[in-house]
Protein backbone atom coordinates (compact mmCIF):
# COMPACT_ATOMS: atom_id res chain seq x y z
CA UNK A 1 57.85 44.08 3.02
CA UNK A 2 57.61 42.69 6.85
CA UNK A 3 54.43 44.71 7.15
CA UNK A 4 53.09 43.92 4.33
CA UNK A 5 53.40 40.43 4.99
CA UNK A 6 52.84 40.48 8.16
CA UNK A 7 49.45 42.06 8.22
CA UNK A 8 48.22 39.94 5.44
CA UNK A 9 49.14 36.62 7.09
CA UNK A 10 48.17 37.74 11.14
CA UNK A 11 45.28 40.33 10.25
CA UNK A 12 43.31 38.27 7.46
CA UNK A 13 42.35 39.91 3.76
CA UNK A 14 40.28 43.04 5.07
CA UNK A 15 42.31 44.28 8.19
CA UNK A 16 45.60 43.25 6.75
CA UNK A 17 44.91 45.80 3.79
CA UNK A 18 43.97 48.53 6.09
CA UNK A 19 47.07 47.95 8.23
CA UNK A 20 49.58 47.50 5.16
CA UNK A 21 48.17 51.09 3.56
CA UNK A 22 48.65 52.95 6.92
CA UNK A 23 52.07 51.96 6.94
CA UNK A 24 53.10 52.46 3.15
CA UNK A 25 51.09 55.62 3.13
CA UNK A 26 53.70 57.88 4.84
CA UNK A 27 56.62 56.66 2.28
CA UNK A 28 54.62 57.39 -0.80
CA UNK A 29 53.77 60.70 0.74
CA UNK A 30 57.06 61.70 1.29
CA UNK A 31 58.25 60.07 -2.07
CA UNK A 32 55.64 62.67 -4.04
CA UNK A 33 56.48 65.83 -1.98
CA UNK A 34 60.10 64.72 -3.26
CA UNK A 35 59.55 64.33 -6.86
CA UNK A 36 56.68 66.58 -7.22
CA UNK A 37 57.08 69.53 -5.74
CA UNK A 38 61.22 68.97 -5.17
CA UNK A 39 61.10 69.50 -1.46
CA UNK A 40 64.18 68.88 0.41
CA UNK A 41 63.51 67.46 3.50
CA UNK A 42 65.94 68.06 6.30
CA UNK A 43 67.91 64.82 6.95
CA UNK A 44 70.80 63.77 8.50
CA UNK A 45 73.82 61.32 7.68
CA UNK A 46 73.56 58.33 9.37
CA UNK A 47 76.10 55.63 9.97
CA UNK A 48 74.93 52.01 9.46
CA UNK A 49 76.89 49.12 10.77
CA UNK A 50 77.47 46.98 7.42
CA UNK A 51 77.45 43.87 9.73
CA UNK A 52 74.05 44.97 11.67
CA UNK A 53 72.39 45.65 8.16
CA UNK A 54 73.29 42.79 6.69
CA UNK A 55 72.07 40.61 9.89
CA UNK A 56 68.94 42.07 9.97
CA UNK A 57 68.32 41.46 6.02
CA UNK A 58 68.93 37.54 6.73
CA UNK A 59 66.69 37.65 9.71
CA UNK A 60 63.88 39.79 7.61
CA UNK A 61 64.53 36.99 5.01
CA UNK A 62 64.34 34.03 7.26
CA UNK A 63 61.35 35.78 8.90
CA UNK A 64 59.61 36.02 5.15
CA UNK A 65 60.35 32.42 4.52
CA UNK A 66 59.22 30.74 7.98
CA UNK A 67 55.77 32.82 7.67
CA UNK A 68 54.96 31.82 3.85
CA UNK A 69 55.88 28.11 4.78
CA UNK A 70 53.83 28.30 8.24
CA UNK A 71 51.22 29.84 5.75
CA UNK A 72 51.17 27.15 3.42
CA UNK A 73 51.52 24.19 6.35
CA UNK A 74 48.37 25.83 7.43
CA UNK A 75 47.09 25.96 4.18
CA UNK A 76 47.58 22.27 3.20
CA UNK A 77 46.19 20.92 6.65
CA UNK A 78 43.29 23.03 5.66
CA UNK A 79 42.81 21.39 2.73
CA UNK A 80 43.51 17.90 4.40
CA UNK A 81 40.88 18.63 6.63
CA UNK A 82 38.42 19.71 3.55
CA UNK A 83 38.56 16.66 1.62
CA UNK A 84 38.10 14.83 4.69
CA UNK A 85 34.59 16.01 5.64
CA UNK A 86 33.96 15.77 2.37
CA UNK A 87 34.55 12.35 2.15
CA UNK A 88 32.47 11.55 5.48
CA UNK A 89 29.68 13.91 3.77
CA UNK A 90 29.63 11.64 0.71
CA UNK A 91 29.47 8.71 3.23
CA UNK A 92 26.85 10.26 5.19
CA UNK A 93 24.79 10.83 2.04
CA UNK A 94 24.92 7.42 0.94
CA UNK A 95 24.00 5.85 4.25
CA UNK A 96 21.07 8.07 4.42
CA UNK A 97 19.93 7.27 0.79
CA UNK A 98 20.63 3.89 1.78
CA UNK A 99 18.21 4.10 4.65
CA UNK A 100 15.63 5.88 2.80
CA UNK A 101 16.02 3.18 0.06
CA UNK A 102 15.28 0.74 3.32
CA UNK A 103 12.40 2.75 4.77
CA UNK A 104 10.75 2.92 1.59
CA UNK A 105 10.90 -0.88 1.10
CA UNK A 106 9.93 -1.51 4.74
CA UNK A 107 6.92 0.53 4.32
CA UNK A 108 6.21 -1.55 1.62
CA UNK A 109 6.61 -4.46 2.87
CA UNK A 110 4.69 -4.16 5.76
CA UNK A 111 1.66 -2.43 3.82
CA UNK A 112 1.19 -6.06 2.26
CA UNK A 113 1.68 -8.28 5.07
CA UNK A 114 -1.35 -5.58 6.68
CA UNK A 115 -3.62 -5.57 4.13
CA UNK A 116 -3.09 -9.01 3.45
CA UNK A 117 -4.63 -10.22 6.38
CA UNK A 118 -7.13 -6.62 6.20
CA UNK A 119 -8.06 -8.00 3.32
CA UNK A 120 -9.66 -10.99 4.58
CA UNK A 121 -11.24 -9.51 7.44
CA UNK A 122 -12.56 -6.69 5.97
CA UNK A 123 -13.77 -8.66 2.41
CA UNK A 124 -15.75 -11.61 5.10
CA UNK A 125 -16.76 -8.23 7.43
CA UNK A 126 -18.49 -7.10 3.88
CA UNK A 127 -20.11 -10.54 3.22
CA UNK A 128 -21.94 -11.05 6.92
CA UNK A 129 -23.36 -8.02 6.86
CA UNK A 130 -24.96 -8.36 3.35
CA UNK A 131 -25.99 -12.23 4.67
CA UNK A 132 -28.68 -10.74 6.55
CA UNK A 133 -27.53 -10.64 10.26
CA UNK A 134 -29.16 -10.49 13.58
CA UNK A 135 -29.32 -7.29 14.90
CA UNK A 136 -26.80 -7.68 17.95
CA UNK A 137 -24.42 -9.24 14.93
CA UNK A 138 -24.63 -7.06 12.89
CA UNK A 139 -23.52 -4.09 15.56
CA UNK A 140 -20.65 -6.11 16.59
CA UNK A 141 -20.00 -6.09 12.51
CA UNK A 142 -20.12 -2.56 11.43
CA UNK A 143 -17.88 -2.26 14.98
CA UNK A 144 -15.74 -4.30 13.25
CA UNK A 145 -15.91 -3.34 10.08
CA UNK A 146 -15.27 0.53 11.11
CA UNK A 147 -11.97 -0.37 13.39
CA UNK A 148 -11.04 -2.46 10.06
CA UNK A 149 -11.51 0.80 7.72
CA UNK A 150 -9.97 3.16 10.30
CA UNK A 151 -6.49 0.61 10.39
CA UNK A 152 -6.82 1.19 7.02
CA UNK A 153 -6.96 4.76 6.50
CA UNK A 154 -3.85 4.55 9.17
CA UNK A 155 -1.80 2.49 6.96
CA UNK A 156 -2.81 4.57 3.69
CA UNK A 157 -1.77 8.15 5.20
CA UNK A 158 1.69 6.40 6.33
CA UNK A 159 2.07 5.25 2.68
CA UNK A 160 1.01 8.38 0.78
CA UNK A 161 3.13 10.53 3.11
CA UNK A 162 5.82 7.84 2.07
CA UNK A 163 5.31 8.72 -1.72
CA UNK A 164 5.07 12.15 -0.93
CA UNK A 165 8.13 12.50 0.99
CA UNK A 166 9.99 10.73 -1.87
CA UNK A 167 8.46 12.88 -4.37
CA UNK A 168 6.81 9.73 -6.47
CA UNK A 169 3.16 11.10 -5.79
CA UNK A 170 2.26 11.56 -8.91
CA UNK A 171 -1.63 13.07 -10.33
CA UNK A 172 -3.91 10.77 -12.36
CA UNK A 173 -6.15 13.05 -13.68
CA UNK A 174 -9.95 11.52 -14.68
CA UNK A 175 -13.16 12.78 -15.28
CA UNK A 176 -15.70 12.75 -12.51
CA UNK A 177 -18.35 15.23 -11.04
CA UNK A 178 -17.37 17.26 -7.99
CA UNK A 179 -21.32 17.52 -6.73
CA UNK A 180 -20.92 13.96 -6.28
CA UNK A 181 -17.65 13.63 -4.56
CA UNK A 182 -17.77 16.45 -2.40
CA UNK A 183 -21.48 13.95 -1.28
CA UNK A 184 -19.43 11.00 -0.91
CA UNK A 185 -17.49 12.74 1.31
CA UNK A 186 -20.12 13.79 3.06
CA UNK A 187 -22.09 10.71 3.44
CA UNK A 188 -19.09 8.71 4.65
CA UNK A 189 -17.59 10.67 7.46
CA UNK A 190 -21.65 11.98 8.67
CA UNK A 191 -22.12 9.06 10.64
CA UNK A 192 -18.86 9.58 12.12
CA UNK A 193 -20.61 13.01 13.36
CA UNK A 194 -23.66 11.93 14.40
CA UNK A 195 -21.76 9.47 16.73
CA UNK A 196 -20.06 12.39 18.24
CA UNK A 197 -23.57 14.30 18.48
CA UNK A 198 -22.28 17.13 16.44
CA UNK A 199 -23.90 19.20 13.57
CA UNK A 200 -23.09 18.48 9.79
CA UNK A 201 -23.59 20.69 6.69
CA UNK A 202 -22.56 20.96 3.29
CA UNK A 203 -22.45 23.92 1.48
CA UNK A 204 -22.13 23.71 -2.32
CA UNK A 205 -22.79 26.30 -4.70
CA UNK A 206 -25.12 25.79 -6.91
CA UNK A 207 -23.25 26.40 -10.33
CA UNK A 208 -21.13 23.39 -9.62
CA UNK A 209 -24.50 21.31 -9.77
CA UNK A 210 -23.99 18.40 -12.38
CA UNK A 211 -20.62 19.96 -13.47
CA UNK A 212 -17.91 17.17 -14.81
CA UNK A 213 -14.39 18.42 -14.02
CA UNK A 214 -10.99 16.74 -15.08
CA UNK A 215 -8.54 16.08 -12.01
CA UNK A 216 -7.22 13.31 -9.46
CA UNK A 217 -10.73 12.30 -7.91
CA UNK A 218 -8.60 9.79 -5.22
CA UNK A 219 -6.46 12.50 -4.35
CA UNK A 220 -9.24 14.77 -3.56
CA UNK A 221 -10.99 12.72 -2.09
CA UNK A 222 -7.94 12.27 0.31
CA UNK A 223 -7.93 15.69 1.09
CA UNK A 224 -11.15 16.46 2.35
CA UNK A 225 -11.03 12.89 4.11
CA UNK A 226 -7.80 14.42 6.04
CA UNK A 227 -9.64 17.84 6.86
CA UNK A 228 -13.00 16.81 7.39
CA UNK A 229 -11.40 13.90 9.58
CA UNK A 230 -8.88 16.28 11.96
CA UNK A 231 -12.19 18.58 12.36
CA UNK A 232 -14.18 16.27 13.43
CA UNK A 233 -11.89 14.54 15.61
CA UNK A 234 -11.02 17.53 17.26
CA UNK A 235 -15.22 18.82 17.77
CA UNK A 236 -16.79 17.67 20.63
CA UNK A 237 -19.77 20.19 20.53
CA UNK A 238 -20.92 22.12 17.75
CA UNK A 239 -20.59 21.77 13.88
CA UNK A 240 -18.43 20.76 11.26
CA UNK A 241 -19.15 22.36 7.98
CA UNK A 242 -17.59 21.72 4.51
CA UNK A 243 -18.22 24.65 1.59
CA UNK A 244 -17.52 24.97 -1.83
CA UNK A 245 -17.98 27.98 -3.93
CA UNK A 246 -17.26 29.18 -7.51
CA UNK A 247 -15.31 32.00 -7.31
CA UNK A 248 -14.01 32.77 -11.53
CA UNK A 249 -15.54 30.86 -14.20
CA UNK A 250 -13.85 30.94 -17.46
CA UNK A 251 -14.23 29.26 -20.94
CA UNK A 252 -12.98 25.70 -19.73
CA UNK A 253 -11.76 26.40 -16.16
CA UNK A 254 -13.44 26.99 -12.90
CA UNK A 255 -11.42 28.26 -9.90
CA UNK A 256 -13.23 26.67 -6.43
CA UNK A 257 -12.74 27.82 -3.11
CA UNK A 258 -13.15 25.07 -0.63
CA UNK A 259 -13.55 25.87 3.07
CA UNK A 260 -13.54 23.15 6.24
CA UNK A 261 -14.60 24.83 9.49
CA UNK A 262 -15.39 23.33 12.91
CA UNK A 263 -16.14 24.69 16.53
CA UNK A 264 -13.32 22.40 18.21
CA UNK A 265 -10.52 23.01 20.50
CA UNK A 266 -8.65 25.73 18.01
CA UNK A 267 -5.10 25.93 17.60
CA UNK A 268 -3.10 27.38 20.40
CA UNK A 269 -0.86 29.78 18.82
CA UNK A 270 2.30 28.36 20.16
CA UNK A 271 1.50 25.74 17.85
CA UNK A 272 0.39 27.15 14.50
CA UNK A 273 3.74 26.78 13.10
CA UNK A 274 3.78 23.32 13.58
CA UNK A 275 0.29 21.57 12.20
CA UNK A 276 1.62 21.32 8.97
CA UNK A 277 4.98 19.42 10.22
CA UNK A 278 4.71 15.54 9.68
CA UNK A 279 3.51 13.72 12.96
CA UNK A 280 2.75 16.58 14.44
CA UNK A 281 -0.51 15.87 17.16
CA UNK A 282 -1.83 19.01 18.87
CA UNK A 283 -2.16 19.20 22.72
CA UNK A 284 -5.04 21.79 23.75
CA UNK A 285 -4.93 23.94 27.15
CA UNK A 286 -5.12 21.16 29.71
CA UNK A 287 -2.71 19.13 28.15
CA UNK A 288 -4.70 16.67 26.48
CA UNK A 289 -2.85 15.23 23.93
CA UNK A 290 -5.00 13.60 20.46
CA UNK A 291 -3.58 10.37 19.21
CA UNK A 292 -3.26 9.62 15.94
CA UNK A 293 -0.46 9.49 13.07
CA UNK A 294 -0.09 12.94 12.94
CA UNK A 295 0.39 12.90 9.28
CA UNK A 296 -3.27 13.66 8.15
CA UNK A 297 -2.66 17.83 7.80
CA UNK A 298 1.00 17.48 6.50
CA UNK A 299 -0.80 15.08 3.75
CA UNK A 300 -3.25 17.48 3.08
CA UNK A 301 -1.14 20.36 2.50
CA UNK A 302 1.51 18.17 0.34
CA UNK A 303 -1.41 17.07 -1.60
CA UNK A 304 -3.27 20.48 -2.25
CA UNK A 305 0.55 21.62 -3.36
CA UNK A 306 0.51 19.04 -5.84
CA UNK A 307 -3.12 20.69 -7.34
CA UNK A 308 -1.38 23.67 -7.58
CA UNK A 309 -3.08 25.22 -4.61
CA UNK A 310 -1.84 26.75 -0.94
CA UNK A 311 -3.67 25.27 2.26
CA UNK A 312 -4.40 28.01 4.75
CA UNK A 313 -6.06 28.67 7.95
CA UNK A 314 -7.46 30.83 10.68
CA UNK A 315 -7.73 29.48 14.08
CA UNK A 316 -8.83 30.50 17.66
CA UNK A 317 -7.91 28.56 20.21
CA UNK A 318 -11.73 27.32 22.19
CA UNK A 319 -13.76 28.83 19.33
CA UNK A 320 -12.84 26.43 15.96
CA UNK A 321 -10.77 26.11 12.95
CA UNK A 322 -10.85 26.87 9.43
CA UNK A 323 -9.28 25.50 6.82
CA UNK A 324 -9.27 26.45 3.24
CA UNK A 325 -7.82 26.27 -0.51
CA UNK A 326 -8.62 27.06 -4.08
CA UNK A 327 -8.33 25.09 -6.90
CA UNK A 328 -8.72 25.61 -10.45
CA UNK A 329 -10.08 23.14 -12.68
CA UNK A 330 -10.51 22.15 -15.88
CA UNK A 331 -14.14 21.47 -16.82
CA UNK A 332 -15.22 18.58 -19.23
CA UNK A 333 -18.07 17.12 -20.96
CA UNK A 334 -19.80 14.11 -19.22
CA UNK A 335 -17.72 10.93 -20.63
CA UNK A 336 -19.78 8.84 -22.92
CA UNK A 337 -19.24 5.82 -22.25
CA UNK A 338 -20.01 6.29 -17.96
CA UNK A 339 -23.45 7.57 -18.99
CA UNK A 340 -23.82 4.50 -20.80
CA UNK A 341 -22.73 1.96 -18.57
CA UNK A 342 -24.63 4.06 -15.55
CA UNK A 343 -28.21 3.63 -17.37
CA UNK A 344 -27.78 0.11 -18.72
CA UNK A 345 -25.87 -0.85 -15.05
CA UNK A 346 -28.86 -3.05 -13.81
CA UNK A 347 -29.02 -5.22 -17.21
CA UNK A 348 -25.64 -6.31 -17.66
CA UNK A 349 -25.09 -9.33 -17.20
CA UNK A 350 -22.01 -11.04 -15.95
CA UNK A 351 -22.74 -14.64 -15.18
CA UNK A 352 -21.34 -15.80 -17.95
CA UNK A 353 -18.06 -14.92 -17.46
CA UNK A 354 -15.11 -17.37 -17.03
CA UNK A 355 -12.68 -16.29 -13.87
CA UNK A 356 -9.68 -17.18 -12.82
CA UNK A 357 -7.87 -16.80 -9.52
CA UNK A 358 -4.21 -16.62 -9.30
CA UNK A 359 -3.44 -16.41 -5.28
CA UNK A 360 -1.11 -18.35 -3.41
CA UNK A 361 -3.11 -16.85 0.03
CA UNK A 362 -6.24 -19.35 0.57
CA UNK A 363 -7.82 -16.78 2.79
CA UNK A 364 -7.94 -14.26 0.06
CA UNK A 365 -9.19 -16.96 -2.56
CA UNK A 366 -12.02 -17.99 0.27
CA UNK A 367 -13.19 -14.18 0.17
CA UNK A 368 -12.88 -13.46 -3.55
CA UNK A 369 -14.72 -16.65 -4.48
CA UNK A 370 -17.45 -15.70 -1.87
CA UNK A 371 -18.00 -12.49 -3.47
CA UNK A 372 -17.74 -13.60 -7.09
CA UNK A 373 -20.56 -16.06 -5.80
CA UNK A 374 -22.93 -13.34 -4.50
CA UNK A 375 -23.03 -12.60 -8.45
CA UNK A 376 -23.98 -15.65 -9.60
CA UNK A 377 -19.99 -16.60 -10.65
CA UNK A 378 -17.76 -19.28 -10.23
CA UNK A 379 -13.93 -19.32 -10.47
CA UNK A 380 -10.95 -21.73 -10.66
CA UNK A 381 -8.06 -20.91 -8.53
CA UNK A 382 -4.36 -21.23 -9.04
CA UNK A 383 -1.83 -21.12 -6.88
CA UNK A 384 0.73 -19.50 -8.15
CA UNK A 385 2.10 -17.77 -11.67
CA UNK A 386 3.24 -21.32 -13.52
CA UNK A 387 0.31 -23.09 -12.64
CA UNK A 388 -2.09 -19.91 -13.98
CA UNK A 389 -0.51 -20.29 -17.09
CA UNK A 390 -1.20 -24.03 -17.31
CA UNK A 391 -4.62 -23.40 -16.09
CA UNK A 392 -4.69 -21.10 -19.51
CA UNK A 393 -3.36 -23.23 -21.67
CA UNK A 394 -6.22 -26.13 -20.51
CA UNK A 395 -9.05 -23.60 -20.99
CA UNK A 396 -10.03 -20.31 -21.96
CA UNK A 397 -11.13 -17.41 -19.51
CA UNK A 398 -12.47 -13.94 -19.69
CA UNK A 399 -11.04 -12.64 -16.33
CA UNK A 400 -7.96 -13.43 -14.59
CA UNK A 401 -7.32 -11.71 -10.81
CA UNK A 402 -3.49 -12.04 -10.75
CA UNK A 403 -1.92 -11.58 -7.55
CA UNK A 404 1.23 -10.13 -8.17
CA UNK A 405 3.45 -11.93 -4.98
CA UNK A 406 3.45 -15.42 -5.47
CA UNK A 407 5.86 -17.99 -5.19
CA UNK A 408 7.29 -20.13 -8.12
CA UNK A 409 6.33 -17.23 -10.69
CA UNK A 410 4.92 -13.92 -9.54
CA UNK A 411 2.04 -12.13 -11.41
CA UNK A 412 3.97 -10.12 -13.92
CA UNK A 413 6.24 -12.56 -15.52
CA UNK A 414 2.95 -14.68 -15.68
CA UNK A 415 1.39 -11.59 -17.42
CA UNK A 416 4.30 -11.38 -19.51
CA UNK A 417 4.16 -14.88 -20.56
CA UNK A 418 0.22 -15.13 -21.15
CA UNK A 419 0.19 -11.89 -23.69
CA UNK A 420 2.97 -14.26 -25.62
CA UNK A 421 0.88 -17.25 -26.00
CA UNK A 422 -0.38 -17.94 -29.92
CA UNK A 423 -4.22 -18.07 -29.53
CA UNK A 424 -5.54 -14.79 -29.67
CA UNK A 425 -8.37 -15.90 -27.32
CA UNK A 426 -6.05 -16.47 -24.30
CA UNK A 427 -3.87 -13.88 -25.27
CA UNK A 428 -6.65 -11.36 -24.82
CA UNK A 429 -7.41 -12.43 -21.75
CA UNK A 430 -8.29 -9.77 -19.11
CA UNK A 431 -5.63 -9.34 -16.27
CA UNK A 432 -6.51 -7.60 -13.28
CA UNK A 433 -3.95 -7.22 -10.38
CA UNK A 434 -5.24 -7.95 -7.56
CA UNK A 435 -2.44 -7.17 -4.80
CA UNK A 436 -2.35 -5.53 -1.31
CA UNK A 437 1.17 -3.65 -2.52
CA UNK A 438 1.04 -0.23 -2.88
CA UNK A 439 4.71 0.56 -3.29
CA UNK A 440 6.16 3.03 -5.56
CA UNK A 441 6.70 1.16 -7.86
CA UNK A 442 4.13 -1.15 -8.83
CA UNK A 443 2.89 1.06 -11.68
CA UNK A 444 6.11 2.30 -13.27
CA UNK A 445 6.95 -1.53 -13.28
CA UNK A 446 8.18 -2.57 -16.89
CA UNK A 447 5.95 -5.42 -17.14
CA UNK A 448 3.02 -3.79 -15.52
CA UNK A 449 1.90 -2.91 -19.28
CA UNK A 450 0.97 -6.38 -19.33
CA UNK A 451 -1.65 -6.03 -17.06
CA UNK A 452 -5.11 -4.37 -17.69
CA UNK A 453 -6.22 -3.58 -14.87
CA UNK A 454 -5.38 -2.77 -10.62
CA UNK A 455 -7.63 -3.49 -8.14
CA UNK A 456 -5.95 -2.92 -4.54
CA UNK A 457 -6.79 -5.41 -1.59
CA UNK A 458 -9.40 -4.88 0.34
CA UNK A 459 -11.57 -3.97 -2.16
CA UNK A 460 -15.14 -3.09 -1.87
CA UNK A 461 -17.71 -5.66 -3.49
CA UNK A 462 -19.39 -2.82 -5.68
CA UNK A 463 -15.91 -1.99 -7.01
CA UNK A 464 -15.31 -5.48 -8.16
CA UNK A 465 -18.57 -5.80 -9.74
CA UNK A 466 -18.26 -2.80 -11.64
CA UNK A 467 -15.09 -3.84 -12.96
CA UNK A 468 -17.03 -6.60 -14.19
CA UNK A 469 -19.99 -5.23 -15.80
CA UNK A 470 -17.05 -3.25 -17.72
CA UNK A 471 -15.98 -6.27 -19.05
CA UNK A 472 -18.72 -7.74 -19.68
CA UNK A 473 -20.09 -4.71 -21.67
CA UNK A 474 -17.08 -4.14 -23.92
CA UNK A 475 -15.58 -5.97 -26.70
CA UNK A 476 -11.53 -6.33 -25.61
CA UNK A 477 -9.74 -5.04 -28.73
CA UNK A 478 -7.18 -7.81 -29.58
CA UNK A 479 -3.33 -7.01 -28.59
């Protein structure tokens, strides 16, 4: 029994057994030699001191009793321990939801209070140079105007890695033509090239030529913003080059290889493992380090995921970089309604239409009404929510921009409120938000069903007019 015991408690579960079956192996040997085969072994009488037996039963006993309560002790401080950690675990994991739950709301925050005053500089940026400037002005604007954009692509990859990270990126698949977006592309970032004095091509193949595909055109458009970007950032002599090739058509589906390839710096292959990591910023062979975010390839990659495709690359450091994915995609007829508006684009008219500014920032309201006037429009402007719905009740409109932060009452309750109202007119009324937020949670909002329609601050002139035209074109179904 003592070694029994005593193995299993000192030795642990495996060398404990091994130990307490050496030991009882030689008395169940002898016990089946005895009743099996009725061997006799020699043996001889021995005389046992009653008092010295009976001691060392009490002892064996005492022994028995002091190891299982040791064991136990052991055991329960174990445990003690256990639920313990676990406790500081549970702690742990609610300070760092906590903190996530803060960093999310930070990021938030401080994406308004940028584009806020982005807003403004890039909306009267937008307005000079269409006001027919001097040549010297208008460098100094399209300097300013491109250190405006690039703050803003800063704060947009810190945000979308945000969503990402929190796993609230979400798809918003739409119809649009690839030809054209994989140009847009193109035509944005090639005077970024030419600047640098390096080569720009675009490969397409020619069966995706007119071809109208269903999938998340922004988030695309991201991607190849984020690759095409890095590559040329990282090229100082040489070519960029952006392809796109059909690789399986099917019934409804085309599968797409897209490739991004530069003659830059390479990759060192120290640091392969690491371009995908968030704020990760690559240092070539002299140790000259490229600024940025750092966030543009773990975007990229997140975002690709999402399609339901795998980044990859090849890389040499000195001779270039390529990157490349495939995507399949779902291919669609040419929507209706776009063709329409698209032919009839230059006679719609819109100067007829009755706006309304809710905006408690005068800046903003300055820029807005400045563009609205390059149209030929004119707008009243309320400051906040309560007074928007006043402004309502006074007069009808066929557009209001509601800004969603505003003091007194913020856009959606005024929303909210205006679809309650008993004239069908002014309860059909048009409600675009017009906000610099781009939280998480601006579109799973409950009350954003009241709205009709998001524009995000800054927004490009063409954008607003073409929300416009829209309007103008379409007869609002009543609510």
């Amino acid at each position: 029994m003592m070694i029994v015991t005593g193995g299993y408690y000192i030795l642990g579960a495996r060398w404990g057994l091994v130990y307490s079956l050496l030991n009882t192996m030689p008395v169940m040997l002898l016990i089946a030699i005895q009743e099996f085969y009725s061997v006799v072994l020699l043996s001889a009488t021995q005389n046992v001191n009653i008092y010295a037996y009976n001691s060392s039963i009490v002892i064996n006993f005492l022994l028995l009793i002091f190891i299982h309560y040791y064991f136990f002790e052991a055991f329960k401080r174990s445990s003690q321990k256990e639920q313990r950690l676990t406790t500081s675990l549970k702690r742990s994991l609610l300070s760092a939801t906590k903190i996530a739950e803060d960093k999310t709301n930070f990021l938030s925050t401080m994406s308004h209070e940028l584009r806020t005053p982005l807003n403004a500089v890039i909306g009267m940026t937008n307005i000079l140079l269409e006001s027919d400037p001097k040549p010297q002005q208008k460098e100094n604007l399209e300097i300013l105007h491109f250190s405006a954009e690039n703050l803003m692509v800063t704060i947009n990859d810190i945000l979308s890695f945000n969503r990402l990270d929190a796993g609230m990126e979400k798809l918003e698949y739409t119809a649009f033509r690839l030809d054209k977006l994989l140009l847009n592309v193109y035509g944005a970032l090639k005077l970024r090239a030419s600047t640098k004095g390096i080569k720009f091509f675009l490969e397409m193949d020619d069966r995706l030529t007119g071809v109208t595909v269903r999938g998340d055109q922004s988030r695309l458009t991201q991607i190849f913003f984020n690759l095409v970007g890095n590559a040329i950032k990282f090229t100082s002599e040489g070519f960029v080059k952006i392809e796109a090739s059909v690789i399986q058509e099917e019934n409804e589906a085309v599968t797409i290889k897209f490739e991004v390839s530069d003659s830059g710096i390479g990759i060192p292959e120290d640091q392969t493992a690491s371009i995908f990591e968030p704020y990760f910023r690559a240092v070539n062979h002299n140790e000259r380090q490229y600024h940025g975010t750092g966030l543009g390839l773990s975007i990229a990659r997140r975002l690709v995921d999402l399609h339901g495709g795998k980044l990859t690359f090849n890389s040499k450091e000195g001779i270039g970089t390529t990157f490349n994915f495939e995507l399949t995609l779902i291919t669609v007829e040419p929507p209706k309604e776009n063709l329409a508006l698209s032919t009839e684009e230059s006679s719609v008219q819109i100067d007829h239409l009755r706006i309304l500014i809710a905006e408690d920032n005068a800046v903003n309201v300055m820029v807005l009404q400045k563009t609205l006037k390059r149209f030929g429009l004119t707008a009243d402007v309320a400051e906040n929510g309560q007074i928007a719905i006043e402004a309502l009740e006074a007069k009808n409109y066929d557009v209001i921009f509601m800004d969603i932060n505003m003091p007194v009452m913020d856009g959606f309750e005024a929303s909210r409120l205006i679809r309650q109202m008993t004239q069908v007119e002014r309860r059909n009324v048009y409600i675009i938000a017009l906000t610099a937020s781009i939280d998480m949670s601006i579109e799973q909002h409950p009350e954003f069903q009241y709205l009709d329609d998001l524009l995000l601050k800054p927004f490009y002139p063409a954008e607003l007019k073409e929300k416009l035209e829209q309007i103008a074109s379409r007869k609002i179904p009543p609510r």
